[in-house]
PDBML (XML) file of the C-alpha atoms, coordinates in Angstrom:
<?xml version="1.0" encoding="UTF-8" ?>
<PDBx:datablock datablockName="MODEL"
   xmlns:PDBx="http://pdbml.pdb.org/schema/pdbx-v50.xsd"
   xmlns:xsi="http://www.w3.org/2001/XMLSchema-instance"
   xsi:schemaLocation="http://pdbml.pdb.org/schema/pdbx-v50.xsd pdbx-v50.xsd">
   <PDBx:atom_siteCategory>
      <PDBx:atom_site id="1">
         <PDBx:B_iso_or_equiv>0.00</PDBx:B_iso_or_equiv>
         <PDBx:Cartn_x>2.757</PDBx:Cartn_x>
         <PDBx:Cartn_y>-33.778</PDBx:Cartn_y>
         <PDBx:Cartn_z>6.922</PDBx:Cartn_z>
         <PDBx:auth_asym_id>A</PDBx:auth_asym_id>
         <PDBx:auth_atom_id>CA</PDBx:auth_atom_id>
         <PDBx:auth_comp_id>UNK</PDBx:auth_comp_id>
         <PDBx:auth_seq_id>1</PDBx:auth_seq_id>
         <PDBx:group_PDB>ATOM</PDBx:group_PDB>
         <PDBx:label_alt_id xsi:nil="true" />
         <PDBx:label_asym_id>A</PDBx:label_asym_id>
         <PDBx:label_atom_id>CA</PDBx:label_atom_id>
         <PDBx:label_comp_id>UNK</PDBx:label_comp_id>
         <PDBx:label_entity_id>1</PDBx:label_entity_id>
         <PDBx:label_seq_id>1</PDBx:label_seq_id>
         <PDBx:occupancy>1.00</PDBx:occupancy>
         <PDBx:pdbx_PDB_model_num>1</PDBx:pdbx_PDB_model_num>
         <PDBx:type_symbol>C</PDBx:type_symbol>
      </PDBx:atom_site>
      <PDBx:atom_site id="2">
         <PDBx:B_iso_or_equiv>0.00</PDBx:B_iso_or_equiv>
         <PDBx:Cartn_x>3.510</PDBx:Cartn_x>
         <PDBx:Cartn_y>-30.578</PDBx:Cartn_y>
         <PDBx:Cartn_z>5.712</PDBx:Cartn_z>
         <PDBx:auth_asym_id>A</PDBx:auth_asym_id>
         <PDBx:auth_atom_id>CA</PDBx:auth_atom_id>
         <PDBx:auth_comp_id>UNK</PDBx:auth_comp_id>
         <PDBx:auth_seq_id>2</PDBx:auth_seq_id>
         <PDBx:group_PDB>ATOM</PDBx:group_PDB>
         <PDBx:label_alt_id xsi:nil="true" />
         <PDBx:label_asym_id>A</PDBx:label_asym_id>
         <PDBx:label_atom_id>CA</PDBx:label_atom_id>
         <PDBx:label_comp_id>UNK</PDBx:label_comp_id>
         <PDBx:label_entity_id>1</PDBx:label_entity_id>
         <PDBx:label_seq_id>2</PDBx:label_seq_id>
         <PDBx:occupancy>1.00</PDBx:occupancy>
         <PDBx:pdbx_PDB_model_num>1</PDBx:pdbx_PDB_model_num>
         <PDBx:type_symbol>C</PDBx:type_symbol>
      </PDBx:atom_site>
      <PDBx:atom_site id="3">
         <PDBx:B_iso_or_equiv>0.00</PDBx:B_iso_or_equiv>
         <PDBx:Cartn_x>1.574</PDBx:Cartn_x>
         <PDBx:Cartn_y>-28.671</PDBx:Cartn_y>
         <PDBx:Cartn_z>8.269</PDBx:Cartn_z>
         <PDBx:auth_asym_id>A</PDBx:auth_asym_id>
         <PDBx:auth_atom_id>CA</PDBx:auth_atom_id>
         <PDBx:auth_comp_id>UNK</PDBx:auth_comp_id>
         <PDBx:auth_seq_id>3</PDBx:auth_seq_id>
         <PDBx:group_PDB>ATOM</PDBx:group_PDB>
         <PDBx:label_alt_id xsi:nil="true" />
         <PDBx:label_asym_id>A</PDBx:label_asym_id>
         <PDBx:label_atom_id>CA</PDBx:label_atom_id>
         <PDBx:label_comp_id>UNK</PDBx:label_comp_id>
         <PDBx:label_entity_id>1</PDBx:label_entity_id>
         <PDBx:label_seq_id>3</PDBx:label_seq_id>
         <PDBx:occupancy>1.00</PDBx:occupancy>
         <PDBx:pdbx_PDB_model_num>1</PDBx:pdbx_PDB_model_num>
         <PDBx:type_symbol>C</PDBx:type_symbol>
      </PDBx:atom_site>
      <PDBx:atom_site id="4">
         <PDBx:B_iso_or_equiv>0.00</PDBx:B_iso_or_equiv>
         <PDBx:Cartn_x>4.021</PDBx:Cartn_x>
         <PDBx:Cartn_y>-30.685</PDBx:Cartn_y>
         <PDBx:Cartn_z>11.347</PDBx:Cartn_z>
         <PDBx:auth_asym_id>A</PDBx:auth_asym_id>
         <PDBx:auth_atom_id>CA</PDBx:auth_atom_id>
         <PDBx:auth_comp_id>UNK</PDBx:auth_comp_id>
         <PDBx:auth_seq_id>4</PDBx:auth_seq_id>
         <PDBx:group_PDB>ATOM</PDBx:group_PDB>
         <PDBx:label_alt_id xsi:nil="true" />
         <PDBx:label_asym_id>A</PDBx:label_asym_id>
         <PDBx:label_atom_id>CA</PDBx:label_atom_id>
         <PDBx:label_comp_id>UNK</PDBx:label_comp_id>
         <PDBx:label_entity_id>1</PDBx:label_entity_id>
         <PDBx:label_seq_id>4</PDBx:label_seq_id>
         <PDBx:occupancy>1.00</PDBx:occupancy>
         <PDBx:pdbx_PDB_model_num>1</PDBx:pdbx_PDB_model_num>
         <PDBx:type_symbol>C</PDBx:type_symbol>
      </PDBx:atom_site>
      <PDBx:atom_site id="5">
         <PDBx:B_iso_or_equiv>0.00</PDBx:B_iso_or_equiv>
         <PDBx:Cartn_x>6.985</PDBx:Cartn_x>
         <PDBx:Cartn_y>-30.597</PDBx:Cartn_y>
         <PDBx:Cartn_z>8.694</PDBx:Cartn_z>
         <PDBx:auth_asym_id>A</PDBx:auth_asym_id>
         <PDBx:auth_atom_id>CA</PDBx:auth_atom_id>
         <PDBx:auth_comp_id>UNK</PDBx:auth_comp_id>
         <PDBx:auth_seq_id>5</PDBx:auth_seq_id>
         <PDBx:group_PDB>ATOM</PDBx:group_PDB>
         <PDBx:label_alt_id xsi:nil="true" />
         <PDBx:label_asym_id>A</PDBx:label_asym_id>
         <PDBx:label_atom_id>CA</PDBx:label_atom_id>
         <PDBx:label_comp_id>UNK</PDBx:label_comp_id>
         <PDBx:label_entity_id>1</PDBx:label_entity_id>
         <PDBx:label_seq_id>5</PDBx:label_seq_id>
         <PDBx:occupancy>1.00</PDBx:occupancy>
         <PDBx:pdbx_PDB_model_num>1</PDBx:pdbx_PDB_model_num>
         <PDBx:type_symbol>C</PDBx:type_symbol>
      </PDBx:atom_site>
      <PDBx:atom_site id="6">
         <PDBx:B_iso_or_equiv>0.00</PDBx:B_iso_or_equiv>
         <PDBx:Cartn_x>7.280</PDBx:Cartn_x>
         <PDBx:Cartn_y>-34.788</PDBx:Cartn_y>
         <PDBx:Cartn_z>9.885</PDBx:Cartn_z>
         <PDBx:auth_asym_id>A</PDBx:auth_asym_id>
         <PDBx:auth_atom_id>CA</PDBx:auth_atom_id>
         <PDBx:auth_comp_id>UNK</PDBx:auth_comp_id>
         <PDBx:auth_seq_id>6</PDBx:auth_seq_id>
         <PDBx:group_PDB>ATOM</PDBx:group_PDB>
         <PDBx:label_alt_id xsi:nil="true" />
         <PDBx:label_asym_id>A</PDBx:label_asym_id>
         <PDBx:label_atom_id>CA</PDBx:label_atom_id>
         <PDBx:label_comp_id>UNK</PDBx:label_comp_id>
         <PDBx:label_entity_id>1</PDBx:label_entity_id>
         <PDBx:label_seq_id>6</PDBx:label_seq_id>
         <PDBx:occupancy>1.00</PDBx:occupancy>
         <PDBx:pdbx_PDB_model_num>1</PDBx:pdbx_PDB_model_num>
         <PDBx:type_symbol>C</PDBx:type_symbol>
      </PDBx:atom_site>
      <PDBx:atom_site id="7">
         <PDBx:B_iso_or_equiv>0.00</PDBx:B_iso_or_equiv>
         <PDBx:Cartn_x>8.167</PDBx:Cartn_x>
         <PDBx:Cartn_y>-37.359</PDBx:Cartn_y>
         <PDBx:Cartn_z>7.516</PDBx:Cartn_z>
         <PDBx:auth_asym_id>A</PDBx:auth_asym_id>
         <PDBx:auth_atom_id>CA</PDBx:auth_atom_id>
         <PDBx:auth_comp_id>UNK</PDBx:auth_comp_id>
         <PDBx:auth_seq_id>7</PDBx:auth_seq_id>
         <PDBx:group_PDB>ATOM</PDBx:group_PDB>
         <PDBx:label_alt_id xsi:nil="true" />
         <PDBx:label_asym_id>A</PDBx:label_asym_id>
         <PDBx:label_atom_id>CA</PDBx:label_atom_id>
         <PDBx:label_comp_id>UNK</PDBx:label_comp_id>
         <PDBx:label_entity_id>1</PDBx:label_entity_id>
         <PDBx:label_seq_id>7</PDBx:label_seq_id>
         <PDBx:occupancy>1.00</PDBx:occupancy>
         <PDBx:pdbx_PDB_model_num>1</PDBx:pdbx_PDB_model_num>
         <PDBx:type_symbol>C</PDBx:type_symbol>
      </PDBx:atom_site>
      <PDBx:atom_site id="8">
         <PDBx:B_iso_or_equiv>0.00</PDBx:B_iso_or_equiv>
         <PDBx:Cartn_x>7.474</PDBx:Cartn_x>
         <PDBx:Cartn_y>-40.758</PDBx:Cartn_y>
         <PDBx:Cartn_z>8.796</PDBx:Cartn_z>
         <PDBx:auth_asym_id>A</PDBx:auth_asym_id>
         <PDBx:auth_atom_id>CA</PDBx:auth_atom_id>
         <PDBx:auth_comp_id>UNK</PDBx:auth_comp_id>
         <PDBx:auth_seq_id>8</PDBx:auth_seq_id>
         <PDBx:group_PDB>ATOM</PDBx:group_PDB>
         <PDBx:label_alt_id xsi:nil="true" />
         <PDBx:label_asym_id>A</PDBx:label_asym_id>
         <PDBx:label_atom_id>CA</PDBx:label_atom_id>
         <PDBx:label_comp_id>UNK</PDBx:label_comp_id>
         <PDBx:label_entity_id>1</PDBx:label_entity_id>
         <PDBx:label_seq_id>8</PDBx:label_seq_id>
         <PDBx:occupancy>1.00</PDBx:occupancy>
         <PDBx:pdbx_PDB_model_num>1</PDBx:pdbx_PDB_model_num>
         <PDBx:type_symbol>C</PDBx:type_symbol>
      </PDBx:atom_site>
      <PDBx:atom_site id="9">
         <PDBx:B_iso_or_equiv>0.00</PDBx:B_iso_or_equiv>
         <PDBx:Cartn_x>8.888</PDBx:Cartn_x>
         <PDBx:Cartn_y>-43.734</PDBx:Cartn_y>
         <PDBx:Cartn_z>6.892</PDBx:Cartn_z>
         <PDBx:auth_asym_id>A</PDBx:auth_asym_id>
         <PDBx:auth_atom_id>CA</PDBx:auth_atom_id>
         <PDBx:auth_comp_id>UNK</PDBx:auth_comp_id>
         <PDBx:auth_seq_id>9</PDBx:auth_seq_id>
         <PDBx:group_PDB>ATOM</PDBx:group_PDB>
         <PDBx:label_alt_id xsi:nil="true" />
         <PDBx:label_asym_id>A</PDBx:label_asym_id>
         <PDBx:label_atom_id>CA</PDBx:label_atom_id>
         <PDBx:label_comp_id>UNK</PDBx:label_comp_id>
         <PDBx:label_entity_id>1</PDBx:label_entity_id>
         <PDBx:label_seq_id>9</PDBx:label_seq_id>
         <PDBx:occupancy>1.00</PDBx:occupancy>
         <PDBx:pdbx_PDB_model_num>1</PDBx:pdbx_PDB_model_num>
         <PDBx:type_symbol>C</PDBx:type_symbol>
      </PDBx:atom_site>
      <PDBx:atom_site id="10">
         <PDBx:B_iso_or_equiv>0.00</PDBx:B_iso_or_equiv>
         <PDBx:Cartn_x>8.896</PDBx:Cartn_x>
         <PDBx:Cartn_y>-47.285</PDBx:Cartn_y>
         <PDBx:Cartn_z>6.828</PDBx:Cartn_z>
         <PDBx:auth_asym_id>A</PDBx:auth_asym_id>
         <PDBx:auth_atom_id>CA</PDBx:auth_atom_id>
         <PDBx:auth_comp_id>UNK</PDBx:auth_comp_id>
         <PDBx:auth_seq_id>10</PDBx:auth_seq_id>
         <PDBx:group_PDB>ATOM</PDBx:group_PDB>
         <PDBx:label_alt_id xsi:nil="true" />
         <PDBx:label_asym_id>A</PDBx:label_asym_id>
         <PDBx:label_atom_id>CA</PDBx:label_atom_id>
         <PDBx:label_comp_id>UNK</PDBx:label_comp_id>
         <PDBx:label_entity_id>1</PDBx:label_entity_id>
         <PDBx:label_seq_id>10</PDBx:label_seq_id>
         <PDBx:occupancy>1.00</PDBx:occupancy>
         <PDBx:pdbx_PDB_model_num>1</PDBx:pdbx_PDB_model_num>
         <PDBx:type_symbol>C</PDBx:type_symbol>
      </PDBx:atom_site>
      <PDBx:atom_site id="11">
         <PDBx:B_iso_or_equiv>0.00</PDBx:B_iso_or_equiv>
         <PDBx:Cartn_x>11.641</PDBx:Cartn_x>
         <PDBx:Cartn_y>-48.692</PDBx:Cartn_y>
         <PDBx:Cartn_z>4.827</PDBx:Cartn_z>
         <PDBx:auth_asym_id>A</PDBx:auth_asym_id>
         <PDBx:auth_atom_id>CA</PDBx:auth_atom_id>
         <PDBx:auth_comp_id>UNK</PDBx:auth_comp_id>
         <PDBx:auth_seq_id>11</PDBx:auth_seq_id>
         <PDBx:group_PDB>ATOM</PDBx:group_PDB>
         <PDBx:label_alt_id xsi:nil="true" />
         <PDBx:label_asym_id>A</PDBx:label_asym_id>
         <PDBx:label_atom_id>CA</PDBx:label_atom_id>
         <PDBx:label_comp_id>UNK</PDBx:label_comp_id>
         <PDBx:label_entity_id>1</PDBx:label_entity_id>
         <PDBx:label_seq_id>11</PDBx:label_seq_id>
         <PDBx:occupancy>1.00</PDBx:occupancy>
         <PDBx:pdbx_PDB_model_num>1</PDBx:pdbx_PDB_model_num>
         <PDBx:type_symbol>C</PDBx:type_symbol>
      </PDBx:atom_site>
      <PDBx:atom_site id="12">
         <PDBx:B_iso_or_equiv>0.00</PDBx:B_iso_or_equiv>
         <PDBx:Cartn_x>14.505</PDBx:Cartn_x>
         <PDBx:Cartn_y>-51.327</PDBx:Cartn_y>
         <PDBx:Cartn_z>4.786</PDBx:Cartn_z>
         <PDBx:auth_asym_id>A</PDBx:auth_asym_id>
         <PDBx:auth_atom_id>CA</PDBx:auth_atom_id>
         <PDBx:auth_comp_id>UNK</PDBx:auth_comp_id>
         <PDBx:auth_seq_id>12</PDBx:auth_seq_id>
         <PDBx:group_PDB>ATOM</PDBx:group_PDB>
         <PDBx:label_alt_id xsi:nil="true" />
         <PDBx:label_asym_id>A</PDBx:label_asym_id>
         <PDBx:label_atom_id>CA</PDBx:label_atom_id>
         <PDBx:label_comp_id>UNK</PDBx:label_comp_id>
         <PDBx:label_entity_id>1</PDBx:label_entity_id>
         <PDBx:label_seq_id>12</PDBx:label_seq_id>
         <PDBx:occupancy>1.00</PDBx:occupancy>
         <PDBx:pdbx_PDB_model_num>1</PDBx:pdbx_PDB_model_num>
         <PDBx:type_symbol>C</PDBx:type_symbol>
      </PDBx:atom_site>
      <PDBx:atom_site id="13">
         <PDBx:B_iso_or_equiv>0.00</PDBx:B_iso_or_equiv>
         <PDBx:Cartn_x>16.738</PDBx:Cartn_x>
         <PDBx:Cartn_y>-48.705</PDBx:Cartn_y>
         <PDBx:Cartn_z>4.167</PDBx:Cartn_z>
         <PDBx:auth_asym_id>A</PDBx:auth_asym_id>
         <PDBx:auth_atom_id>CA</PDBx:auth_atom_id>
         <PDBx:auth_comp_id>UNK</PDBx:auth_comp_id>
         <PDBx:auth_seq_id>13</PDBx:auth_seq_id>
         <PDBx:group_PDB>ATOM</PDBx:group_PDB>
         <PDBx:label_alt_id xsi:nil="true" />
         <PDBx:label_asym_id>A</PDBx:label_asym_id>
         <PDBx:label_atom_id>CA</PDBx:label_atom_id>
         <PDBx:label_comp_id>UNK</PDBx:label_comp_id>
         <PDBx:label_entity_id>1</PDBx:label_entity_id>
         <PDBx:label_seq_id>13</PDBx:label_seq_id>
         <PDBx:occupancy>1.00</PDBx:occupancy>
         <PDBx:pdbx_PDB_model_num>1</PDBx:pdbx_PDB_model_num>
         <PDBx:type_symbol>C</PDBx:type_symbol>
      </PDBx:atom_site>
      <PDBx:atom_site id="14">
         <PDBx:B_iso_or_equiv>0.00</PDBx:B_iso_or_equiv>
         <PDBx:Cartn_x>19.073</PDBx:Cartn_x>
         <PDBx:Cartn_y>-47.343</PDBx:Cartn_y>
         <PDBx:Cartn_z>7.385</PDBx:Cartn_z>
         <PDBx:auth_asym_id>A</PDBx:auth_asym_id>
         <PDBx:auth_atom_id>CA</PDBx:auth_atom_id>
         <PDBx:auth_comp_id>UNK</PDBx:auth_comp_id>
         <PDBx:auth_seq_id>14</PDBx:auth_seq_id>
         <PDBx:group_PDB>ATOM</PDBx:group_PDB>
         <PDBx:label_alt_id xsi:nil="true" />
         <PDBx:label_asym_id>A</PDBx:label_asym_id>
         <PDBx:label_atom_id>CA</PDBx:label_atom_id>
         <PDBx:label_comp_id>UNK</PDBx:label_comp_id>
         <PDBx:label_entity_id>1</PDBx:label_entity_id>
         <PDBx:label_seq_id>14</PDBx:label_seq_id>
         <PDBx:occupancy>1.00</PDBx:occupancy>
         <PDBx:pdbx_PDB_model_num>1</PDBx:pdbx_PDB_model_num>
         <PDBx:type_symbol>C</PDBx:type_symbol>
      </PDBx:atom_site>
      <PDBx:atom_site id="15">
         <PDBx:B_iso_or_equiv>0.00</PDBx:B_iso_or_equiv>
         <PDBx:Cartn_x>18.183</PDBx:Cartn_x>
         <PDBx:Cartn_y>-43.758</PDBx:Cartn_y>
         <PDBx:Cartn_z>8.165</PDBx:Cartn_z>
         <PDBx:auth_asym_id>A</PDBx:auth_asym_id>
         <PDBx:auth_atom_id>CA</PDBx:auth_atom_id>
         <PDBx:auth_comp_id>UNK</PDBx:auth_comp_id>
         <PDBx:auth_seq_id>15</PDBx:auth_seq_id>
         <PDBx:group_PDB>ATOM</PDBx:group_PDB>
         <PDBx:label_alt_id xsi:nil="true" />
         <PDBx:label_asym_id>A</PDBx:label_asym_id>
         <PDBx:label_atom_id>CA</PDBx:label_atom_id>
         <PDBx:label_comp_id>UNK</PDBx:label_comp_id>
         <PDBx:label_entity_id>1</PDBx:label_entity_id>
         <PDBx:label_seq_id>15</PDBx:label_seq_id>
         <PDBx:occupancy>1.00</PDBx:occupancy>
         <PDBx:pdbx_PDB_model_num>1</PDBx:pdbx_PDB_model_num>
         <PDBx:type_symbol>C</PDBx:type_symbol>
      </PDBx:atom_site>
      <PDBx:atom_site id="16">
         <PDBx:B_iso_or_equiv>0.00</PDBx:B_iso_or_equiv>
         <PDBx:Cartn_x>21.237</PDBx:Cartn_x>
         <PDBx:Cartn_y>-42.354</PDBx:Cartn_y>
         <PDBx:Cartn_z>6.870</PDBx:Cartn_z>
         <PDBx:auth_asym_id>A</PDBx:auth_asym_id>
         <PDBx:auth_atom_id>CA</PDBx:auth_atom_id>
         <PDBx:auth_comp_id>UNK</PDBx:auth_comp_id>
         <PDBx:auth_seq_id>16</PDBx:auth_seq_id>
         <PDBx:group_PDB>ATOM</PDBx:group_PDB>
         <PDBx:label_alt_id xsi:nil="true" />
         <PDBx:label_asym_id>A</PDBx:label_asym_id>
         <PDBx:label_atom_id>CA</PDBx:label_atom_id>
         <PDBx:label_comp_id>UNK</PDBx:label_comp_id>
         <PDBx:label_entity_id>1</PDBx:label_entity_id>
         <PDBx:label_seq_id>16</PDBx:label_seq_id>
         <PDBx:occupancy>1.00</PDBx:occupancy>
         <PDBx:pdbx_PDB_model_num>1</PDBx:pdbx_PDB_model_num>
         <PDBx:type_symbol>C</PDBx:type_symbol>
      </PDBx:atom_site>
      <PDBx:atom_site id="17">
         <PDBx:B_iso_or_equiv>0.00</PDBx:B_iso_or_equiv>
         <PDBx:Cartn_x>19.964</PDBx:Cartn_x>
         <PDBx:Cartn_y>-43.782</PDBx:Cartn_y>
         <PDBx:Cartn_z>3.664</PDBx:Cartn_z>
         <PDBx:auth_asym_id>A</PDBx:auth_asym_id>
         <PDBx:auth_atom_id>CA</PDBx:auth_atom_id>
         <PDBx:auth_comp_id>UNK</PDBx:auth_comp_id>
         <PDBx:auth_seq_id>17</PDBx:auth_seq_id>
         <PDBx:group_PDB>ATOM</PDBx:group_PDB>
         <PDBx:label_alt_id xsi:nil="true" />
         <PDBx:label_asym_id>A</PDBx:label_asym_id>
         <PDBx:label_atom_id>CA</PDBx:label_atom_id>
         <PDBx:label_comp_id>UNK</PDBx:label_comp_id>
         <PDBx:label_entity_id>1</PDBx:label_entity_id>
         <PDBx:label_seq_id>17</PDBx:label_seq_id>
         <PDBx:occupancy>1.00</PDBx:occupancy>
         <PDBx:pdbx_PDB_model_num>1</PDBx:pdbx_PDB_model_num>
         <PDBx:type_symbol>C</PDBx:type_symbol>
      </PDBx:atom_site>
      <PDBx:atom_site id="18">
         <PDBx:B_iso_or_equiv>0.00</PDBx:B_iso_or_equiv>
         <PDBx:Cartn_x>16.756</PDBx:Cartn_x>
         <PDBx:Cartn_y>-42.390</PDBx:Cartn_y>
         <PDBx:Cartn_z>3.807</PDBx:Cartn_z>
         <PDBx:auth_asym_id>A</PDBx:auth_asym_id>
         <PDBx:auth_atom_id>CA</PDBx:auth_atom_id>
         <PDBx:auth_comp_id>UNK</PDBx:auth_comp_id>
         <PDBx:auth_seq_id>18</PDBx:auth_seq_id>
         <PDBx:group_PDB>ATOM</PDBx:group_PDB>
         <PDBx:label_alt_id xsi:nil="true" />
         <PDBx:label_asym_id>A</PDBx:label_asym_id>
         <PDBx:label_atom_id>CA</PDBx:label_atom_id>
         <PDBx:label_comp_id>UNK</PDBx:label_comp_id>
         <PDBx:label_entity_id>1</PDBx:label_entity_id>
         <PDBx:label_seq_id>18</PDBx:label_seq_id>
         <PDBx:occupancy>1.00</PDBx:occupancy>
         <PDBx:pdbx_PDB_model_num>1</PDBx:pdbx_PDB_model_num>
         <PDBx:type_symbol>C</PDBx:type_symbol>
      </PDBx:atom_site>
      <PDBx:atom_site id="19">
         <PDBx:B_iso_or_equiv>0.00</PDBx:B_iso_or_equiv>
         <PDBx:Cartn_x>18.002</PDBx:Cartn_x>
         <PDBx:Cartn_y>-39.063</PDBx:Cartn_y>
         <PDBx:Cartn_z>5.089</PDBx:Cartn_z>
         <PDBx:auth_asym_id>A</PDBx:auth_asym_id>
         <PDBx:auth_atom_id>CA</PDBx:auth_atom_id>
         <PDBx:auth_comp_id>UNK</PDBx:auth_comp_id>
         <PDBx:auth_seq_id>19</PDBx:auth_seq_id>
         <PDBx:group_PDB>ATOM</PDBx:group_PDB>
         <PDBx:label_alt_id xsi:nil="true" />
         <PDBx:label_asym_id>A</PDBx:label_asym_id>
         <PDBx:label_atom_id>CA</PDBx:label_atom_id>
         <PDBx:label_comp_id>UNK</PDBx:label_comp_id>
         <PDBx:label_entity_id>1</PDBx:label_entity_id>
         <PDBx:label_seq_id>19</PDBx:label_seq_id>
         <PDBx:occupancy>1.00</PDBx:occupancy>
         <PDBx:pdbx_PDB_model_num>1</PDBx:pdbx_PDB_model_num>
         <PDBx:type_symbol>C</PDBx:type_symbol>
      </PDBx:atom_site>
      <PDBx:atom_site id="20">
         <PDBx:B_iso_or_equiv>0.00</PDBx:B_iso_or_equiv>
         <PDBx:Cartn_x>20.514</PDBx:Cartn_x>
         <PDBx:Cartn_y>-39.045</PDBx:Cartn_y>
         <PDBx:Cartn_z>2.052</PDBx:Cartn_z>
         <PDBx:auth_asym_id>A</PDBx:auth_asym_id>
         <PDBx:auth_atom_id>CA</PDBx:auth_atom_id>
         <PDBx:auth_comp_id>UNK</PDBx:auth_comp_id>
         <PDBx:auth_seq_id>20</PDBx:auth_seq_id>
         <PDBx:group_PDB>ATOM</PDBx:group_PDB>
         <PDBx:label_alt_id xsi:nil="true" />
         <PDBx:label_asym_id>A</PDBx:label_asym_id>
         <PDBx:label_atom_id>CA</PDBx:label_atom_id>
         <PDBx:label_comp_id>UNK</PDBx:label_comp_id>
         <PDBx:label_entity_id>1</PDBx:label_entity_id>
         <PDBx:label_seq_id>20</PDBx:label_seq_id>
         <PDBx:occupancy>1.00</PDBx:occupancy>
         <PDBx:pdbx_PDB_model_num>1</PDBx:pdbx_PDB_model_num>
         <PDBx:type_symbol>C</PDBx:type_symbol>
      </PDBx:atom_site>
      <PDBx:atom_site id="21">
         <PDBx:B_iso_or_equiv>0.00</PDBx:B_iso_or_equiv>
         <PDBx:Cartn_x>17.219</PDBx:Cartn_x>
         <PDBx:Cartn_y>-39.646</PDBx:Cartn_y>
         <PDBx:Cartn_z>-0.386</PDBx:Cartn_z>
         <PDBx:auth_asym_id>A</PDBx:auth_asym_id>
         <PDBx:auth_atom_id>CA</PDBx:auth_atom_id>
         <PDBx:auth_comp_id>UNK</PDBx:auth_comp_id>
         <PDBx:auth_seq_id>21</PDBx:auth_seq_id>
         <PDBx:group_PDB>ATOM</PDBx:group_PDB>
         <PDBx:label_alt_id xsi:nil="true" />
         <PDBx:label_asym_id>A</PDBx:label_asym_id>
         <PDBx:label_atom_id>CA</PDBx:label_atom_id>
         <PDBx:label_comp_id>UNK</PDBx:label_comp_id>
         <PDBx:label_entity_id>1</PDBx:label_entity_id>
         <PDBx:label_seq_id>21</PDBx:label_seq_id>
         <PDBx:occupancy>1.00</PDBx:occupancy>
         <PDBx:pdbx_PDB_model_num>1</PDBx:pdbx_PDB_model_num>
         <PDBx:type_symbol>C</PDBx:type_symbol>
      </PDBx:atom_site>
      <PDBx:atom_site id="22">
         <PDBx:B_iso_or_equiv>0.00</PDBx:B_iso_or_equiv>
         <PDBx:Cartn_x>15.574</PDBx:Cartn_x>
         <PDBx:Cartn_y>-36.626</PDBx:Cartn_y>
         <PDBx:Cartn_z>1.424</PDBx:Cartn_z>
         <PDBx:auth_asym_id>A</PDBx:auth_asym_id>
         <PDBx:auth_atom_id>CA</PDBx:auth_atom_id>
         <PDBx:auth_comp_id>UNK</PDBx:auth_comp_id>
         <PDBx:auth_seq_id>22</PDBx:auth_seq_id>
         <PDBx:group_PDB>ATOM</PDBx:group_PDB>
         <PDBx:label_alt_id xsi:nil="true" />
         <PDBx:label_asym_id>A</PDBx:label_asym_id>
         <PDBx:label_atom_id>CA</PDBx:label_atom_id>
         <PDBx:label_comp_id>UNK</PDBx:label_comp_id>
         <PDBx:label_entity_id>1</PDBx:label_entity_id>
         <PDBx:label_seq_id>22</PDBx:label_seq_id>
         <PDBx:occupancy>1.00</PDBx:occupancy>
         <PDBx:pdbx_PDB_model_num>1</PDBx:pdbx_PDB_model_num>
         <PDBx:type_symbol>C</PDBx:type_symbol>
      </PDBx:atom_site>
      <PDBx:atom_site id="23">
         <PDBx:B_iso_or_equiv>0.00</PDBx:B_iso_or_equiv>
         <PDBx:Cartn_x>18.855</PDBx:Cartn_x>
         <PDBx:Cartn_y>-34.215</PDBx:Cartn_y>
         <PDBx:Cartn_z>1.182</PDBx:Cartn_z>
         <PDBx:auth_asym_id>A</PDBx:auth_asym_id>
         <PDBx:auth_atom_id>CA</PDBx:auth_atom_id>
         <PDBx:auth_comp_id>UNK</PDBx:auth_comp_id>
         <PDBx:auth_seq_id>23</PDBx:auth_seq_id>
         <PDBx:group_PDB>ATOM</PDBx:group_PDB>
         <PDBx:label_alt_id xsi:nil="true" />
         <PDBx:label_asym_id>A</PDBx:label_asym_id>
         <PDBx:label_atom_id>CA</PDBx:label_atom_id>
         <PDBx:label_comp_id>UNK</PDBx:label_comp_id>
         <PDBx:label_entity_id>1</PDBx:label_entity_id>
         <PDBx:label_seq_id>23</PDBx:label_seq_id>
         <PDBx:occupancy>1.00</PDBx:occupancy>
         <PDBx:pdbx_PDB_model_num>1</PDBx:pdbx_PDB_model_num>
         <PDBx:type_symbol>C</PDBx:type_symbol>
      </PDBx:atom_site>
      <PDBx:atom_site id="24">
         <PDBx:B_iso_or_equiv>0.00</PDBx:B_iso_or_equiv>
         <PDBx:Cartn_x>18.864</PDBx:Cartn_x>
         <PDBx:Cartn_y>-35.713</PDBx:Cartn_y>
         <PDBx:Cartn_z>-2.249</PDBx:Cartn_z>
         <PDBx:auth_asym_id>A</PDBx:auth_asym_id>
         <PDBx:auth_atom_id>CA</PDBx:auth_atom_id>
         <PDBx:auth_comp_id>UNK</PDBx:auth_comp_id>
         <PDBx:auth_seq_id>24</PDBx:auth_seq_id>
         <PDBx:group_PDB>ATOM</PDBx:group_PDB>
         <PDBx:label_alt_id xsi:nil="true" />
         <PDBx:label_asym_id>A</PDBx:label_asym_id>
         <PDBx:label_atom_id>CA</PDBx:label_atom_id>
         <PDBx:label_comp_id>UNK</PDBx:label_comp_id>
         <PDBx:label_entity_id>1</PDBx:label_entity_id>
         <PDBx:label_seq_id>24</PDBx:label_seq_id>
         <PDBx:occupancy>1.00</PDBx:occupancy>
         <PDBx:pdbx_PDB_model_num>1</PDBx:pdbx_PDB_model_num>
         <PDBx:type_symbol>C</PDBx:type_symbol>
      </PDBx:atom_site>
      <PDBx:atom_site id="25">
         <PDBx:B_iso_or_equiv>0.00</PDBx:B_iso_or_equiv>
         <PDBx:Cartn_x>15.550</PDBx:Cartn_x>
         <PDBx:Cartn_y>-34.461</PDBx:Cartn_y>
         <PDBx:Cartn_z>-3.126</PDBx:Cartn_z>
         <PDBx:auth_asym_id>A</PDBx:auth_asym_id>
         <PDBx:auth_atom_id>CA</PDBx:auth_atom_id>
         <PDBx:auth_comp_id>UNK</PDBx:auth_comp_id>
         <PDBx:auth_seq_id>25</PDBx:auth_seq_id>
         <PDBx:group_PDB>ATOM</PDBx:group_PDB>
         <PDBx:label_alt_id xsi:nil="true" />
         <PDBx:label_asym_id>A</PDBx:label_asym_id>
         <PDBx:label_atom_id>CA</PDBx:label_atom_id>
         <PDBx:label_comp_id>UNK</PDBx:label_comp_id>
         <PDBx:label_entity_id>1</PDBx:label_entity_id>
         <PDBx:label_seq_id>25</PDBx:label_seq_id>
         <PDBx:occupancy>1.00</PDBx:occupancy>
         <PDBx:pdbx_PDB_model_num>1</PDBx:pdbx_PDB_model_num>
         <PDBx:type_symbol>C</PDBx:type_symbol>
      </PDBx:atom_site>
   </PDBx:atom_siteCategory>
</PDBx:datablock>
């Protein structure tokens, strides 16, 4: 949600792997 700036995510990733995606990107 861009106007909140949230990203909500289901995944079987640990966060530090999703976070990494997101710096990533």
């Amino acid at each position: 949600d861009p106007a909140t700036k949230q990203v909500s995510v289901q995944s079987q990733l640990p966060r530090g792997a999703v976070a990494a995606v997101l710096a990533e990107a």
